[in-house]
N, C-alpha and C. Protein backbone atom coordinates (compact mmCIF):
# COMPACT_ATOMS: atom_id res chain seq x y z
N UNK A 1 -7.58 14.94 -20.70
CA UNK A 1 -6.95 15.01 -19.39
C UNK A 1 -6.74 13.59 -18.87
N UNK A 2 -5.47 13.28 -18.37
CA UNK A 2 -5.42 12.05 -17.64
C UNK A 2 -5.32 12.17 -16.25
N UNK A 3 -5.90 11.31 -15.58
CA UNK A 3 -5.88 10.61 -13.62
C UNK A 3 -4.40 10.86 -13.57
N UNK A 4 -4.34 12.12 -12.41
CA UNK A 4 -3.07 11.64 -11.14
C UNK A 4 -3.41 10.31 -10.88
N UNK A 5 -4.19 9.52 -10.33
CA UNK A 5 -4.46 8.21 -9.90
C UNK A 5 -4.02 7.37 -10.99
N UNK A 6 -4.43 7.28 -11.90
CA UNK A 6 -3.58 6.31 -12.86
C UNK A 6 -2.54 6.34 -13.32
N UNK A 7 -1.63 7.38 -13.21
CA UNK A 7 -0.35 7.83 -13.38
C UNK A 7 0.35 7.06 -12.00
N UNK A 8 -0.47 7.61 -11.02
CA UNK A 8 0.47 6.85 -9.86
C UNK A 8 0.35 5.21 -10.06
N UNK A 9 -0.66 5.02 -10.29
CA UNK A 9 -0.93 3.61 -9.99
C UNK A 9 0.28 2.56 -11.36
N UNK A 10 0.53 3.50 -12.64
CA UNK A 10 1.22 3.19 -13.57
C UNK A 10 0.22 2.57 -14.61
N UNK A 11 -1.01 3.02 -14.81
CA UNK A 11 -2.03 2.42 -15.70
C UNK A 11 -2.09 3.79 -17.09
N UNK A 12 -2.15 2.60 -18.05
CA UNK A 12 -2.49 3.30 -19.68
C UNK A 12 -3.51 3.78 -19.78
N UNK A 13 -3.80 4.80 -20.23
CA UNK A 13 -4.55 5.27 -21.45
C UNK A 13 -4.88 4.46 -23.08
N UNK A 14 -5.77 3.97 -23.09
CA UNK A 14 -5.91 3.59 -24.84
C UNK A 14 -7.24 4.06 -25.34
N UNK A 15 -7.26 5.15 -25.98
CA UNK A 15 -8.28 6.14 -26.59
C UNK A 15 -8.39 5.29 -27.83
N UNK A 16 -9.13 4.94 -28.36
CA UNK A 16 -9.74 4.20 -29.58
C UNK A 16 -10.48 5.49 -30.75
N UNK A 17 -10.39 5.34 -32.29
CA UNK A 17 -11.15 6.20 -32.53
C UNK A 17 -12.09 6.46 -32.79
N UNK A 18 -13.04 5.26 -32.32
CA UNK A 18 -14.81 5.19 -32.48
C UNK A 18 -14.71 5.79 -31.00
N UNK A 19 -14.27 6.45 -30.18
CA UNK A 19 -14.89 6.90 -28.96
C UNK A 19 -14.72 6.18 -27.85
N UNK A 20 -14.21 5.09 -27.85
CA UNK A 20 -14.49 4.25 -26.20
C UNK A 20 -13.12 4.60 -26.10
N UNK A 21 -13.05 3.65 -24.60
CA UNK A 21 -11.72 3.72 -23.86
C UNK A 21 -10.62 2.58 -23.06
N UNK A 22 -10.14 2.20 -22.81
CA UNK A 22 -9.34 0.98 -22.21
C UNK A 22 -8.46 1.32 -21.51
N UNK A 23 -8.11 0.81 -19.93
CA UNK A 23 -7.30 0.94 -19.13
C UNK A 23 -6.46 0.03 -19.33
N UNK A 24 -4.91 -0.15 -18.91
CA UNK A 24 -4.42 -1.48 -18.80
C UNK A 24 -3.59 -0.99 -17.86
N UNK A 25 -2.99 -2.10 -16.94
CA UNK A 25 -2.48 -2.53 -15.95
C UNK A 25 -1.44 -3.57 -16.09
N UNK A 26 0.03 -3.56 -15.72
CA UNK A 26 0.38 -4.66 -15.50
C UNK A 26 0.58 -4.91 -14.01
N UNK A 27 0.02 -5.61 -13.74
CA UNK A 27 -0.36 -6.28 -12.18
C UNK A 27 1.12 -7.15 -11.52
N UNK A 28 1.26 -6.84 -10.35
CA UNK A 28 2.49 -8.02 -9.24
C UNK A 28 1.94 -8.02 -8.34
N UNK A 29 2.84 -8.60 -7.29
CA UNK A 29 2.39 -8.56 -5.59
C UNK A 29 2.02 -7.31 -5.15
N UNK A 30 2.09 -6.34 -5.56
CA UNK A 30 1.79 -5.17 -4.51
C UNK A 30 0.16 -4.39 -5.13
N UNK A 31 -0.57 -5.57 -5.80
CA UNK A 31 -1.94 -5.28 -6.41
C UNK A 31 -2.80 -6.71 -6.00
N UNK A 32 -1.82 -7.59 -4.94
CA UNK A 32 -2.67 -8.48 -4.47
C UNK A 32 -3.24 -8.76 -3.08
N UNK A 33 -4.08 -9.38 -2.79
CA UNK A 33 -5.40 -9.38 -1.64
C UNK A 33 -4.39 -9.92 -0.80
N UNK A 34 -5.54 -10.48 0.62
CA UNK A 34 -4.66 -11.75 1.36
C UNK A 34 -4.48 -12.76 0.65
N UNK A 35 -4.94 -13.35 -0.03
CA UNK A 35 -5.08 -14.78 -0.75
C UNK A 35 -3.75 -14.73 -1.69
N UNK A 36 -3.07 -13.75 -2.31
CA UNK A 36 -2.51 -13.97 -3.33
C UNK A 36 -2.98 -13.73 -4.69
N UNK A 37 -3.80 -13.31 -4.95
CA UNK A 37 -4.46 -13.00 -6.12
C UNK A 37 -4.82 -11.28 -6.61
N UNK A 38 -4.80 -10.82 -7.49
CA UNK A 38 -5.14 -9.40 -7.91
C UNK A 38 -6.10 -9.11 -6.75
N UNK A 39 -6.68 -7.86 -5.59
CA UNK A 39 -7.29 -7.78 -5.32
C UNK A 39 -8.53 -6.93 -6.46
N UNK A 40 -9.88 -7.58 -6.00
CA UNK A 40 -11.31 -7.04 -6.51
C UNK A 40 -11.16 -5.70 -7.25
N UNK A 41 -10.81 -5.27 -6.01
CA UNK A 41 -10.78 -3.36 -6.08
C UNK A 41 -10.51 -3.03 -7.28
N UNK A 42 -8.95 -3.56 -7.60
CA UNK A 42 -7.95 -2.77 -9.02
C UNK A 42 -8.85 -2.95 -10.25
N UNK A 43 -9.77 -4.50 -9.97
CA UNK A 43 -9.83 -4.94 -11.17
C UNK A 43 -10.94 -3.87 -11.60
N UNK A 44 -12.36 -3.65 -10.51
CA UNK A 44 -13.49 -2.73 -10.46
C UNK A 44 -12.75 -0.97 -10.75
N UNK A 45 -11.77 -0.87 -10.26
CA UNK A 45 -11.22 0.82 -10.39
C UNK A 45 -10.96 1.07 -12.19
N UNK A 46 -9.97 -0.15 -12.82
CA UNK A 46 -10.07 -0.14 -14.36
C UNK A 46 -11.10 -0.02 -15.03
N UNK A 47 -12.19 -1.04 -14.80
CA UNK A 47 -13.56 -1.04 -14.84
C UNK A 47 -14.26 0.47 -15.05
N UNK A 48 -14.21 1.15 -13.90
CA UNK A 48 -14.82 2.30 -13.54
C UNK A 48 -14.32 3.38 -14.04
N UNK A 49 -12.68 3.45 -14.70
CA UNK A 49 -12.02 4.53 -15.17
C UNK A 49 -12.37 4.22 -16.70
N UNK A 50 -12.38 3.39 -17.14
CA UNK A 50 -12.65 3.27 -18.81
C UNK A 50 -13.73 3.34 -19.21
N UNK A 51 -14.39 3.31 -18.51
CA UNK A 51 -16.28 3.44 -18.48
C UNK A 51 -16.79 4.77 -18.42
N UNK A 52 -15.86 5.34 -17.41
CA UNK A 52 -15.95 6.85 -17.16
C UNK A 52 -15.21 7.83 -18.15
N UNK A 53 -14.27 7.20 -18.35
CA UNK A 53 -13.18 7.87 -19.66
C UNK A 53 -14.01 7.71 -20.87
N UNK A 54 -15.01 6.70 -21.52
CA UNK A 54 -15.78 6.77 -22.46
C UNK A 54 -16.57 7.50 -21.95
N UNK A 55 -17.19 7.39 -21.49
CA UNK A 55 -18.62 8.84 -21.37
C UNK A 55 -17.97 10.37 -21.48
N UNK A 56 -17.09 10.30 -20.86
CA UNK A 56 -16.18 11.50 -20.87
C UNK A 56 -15.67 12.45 -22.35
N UNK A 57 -15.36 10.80 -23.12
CA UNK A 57 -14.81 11.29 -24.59
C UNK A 57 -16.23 11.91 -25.36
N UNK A 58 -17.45 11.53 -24.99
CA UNK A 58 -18.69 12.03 -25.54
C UNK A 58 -19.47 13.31 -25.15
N UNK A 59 -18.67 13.94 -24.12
CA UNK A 59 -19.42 14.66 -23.71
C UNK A 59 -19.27 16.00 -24.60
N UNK A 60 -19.99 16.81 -24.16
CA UNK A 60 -20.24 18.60 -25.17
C UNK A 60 -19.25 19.18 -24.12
N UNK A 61 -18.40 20.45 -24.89
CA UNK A 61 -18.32 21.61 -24.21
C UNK A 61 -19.05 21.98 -23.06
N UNK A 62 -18.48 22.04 -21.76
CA UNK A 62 -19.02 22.97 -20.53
C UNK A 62 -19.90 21.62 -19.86
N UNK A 63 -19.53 20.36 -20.31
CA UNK A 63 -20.59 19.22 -19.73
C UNK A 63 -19.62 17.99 -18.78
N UNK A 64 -19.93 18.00 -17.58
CA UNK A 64 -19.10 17.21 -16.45
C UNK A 64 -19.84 15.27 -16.50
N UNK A 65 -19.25 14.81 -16.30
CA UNK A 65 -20.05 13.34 -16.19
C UNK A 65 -19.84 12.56 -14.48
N UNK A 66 -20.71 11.40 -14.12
CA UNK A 66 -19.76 11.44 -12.84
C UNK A 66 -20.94 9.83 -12.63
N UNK A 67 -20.30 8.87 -12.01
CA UNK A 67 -20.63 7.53 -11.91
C UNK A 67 -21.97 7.45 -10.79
N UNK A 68 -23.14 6.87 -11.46
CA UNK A 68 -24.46 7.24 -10.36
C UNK A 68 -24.38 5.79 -9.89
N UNK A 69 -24.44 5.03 -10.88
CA UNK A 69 -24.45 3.52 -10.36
C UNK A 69 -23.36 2.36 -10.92
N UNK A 70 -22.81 1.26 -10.00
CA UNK A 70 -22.00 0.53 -10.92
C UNK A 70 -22.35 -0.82 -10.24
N UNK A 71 -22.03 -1.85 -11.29
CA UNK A 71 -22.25 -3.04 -10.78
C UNK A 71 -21.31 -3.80 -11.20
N UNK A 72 -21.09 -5.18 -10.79
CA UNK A 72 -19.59 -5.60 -11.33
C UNK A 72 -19.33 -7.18 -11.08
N UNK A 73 -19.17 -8.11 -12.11
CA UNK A 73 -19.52 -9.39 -11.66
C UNK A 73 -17.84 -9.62 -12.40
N UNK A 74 -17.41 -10.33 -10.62
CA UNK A 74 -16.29 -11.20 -10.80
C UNK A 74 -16.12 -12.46 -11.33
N UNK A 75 -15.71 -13.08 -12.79
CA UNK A 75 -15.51 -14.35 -13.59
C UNK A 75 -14.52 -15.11 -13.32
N UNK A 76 -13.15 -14.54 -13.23
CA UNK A 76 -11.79 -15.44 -12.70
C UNK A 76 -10.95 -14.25 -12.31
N UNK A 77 -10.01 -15.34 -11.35
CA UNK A 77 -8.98 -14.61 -10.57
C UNK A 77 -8.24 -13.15 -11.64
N UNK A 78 -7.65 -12.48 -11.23
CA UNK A 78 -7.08 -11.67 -12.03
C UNK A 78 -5.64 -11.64 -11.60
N UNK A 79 -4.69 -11.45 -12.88
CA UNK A 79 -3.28 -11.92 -12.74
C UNK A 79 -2.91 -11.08 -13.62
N UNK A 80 -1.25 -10.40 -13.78
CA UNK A 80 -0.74 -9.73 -15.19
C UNK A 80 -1.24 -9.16 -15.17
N UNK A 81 -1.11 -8.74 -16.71
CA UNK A 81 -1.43 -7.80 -17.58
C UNK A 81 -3.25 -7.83 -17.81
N UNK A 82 -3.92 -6.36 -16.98
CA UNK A 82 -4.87 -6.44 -17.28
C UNK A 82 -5.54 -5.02 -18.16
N UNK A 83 -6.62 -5.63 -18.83
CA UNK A 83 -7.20 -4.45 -20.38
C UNK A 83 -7.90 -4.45 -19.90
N UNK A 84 -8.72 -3.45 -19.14
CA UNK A 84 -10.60 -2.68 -19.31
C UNK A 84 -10.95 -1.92 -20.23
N UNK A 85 -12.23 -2.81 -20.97
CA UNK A 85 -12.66 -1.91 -22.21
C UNK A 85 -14.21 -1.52 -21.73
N UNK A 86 -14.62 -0.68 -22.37
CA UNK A 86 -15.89 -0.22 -22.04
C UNK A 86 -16.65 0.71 -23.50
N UNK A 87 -17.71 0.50 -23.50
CA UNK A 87 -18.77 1.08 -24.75
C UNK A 87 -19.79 1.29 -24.04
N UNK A 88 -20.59 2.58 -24.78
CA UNK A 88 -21.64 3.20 -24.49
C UNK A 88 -22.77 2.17 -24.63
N UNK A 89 -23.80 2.23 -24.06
CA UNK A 89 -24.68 1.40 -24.95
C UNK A 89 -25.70 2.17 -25.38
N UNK A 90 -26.21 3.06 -24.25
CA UNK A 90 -27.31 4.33 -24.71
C UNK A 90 -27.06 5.53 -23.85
N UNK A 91 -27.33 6.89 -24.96
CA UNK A 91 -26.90 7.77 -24.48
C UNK A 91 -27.99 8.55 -24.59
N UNK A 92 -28.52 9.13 -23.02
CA UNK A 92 -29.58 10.36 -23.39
C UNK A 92 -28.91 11.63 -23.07
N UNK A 93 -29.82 12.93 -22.77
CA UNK A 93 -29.61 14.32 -22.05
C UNK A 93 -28.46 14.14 -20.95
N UNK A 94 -29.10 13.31 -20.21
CA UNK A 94 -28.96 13.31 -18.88
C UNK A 94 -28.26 12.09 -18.36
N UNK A 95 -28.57 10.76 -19.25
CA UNK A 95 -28.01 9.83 -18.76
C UNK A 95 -27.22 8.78 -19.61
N UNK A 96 -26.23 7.82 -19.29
CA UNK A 96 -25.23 7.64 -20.23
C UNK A 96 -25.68 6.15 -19.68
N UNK A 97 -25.65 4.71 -20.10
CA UNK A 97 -25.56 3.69 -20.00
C UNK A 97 -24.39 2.64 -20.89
N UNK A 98 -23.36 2.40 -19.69
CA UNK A 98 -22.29 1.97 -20.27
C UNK A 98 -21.60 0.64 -19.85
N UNK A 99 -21.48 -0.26 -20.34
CA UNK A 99 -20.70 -1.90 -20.03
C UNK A 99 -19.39 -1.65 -20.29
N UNK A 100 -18.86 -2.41 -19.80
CA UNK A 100 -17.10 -2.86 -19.60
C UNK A 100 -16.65 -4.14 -18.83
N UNK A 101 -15.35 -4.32 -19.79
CA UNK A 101 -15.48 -5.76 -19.31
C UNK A 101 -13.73 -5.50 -19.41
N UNK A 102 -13.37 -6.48 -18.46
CA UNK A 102 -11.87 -6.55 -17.95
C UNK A 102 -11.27 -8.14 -18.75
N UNK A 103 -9.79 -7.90 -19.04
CA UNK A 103 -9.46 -9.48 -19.62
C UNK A 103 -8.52 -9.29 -19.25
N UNK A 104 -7.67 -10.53 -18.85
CA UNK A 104 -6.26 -11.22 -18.45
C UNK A 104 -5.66 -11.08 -20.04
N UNK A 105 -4.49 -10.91 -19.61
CA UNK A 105 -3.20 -11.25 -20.89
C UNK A 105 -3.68 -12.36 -22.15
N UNK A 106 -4.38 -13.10 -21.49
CA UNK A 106 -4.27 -14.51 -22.40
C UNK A 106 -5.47 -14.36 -23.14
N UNK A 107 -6.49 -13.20 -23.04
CA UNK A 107 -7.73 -13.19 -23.23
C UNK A 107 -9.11 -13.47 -22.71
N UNK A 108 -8.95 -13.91 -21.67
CA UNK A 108 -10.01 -14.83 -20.94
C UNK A 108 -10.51 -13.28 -19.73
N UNK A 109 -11.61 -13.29 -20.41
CA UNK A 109 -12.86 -11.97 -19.43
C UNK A 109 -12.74 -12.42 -18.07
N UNK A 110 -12.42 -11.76 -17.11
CA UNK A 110 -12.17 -11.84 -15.34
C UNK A 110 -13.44 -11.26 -14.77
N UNK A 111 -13.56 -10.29 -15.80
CA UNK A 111 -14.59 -9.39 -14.83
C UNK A 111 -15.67 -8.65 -16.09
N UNK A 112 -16.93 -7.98 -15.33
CA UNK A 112 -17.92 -7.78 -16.78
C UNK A 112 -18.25 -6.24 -15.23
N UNK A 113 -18.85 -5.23 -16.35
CA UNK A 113 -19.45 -4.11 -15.16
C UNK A 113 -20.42 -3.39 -16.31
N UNK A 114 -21.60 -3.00 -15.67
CA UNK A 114 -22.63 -2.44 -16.03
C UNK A 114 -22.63 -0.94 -15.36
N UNK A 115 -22.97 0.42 -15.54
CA UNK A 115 -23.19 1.27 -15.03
C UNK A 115 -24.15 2.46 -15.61
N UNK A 116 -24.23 3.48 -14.63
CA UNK A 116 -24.88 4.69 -15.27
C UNK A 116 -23.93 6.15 -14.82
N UNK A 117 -23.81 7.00 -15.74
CA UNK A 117 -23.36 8.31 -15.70
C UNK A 117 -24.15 9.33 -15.39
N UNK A 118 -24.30 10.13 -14.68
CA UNK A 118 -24.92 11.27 -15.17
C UNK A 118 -24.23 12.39 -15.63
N UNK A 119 -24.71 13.30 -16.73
CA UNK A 119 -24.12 14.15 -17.32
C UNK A 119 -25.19 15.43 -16.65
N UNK A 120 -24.07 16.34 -16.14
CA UNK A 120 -24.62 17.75 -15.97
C UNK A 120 -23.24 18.83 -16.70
N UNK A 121 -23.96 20.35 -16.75
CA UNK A 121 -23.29 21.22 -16.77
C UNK A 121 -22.56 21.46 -15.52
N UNK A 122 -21.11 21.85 -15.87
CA UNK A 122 -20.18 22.44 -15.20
C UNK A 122 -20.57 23.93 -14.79
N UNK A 123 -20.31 24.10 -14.17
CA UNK A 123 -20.22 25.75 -13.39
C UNK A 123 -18.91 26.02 -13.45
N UNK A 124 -18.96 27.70 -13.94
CA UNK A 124 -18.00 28.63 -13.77
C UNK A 124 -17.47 28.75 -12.72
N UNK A 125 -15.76 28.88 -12.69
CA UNK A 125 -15.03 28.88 -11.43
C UNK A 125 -15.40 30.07 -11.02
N UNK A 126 -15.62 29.60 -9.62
CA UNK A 126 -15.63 31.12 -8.38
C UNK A 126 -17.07 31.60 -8.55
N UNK A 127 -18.24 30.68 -9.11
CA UNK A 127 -19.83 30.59 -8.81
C UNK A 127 -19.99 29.85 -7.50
N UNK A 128 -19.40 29.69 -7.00
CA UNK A 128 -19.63 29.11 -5.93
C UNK A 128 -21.11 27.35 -5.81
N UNK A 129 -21.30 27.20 -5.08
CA UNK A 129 -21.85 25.58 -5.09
C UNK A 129 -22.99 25.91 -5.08
């Protein structure tokens, strides 16, 4: 399944076939801050969708995933064309531990993010909450 949100926003899909995932973006003025530069946000939302899109590609039948914690250290401005990649690092029952890291066109890492997933079962539609 792919994001209404990334469809609107005009961001890729790149499914790999060891399992991870990568967003890309090509970035202009209407993805930048006051300053002139990519704002934070876009760069952390790629971050957070490819991170989440890998845990996602791992999960079982009838099993939902959903972002408990994220952290996210800004390296350089962000400009263009941007790639978020992300890999599992450990996977239990319950909890997924996953890095991702964002790069500019030219190669040079902008941004690095650490997080946790939790994985639960989905409920049957019309079980109510």
């Amino acid at each position: 399944m792919h994001s209404p949100l990334n469809a609107t926003l005009g961001i890729r899909t790149i499914d790999s076939p060891d399992g991870t995932s990568s967003l890309e973006l090509d970035t202009d003025e209407r993805f930048f801050n006051e300053v002139g530069i990519v704002h934070g946000g876009i760069t952390m939302l790629l971050l957070d969708g490819a991170m989440g899109r890998t845990v996602g590609r791992s999960l079982a039948e009838g099993e939902g995933c959903g972002t408990v914690q994220f952290s996210n250290q800004f390296l350089e401005p962000a400009q263009g064309r941007l790639l978020a990649k992300a890999r599992i690092v450990r996977r239990g029952m319950r909890l997924v531990f996953v890095e991702g890291e964002c790069f500019r066109e030219d190669g040079t890492c902008i941004a690095r993010a650490q997080g946790t997933w939790a994985v639960f079962r989905l409920r049957p539609s019309g079980t109510g909450a």
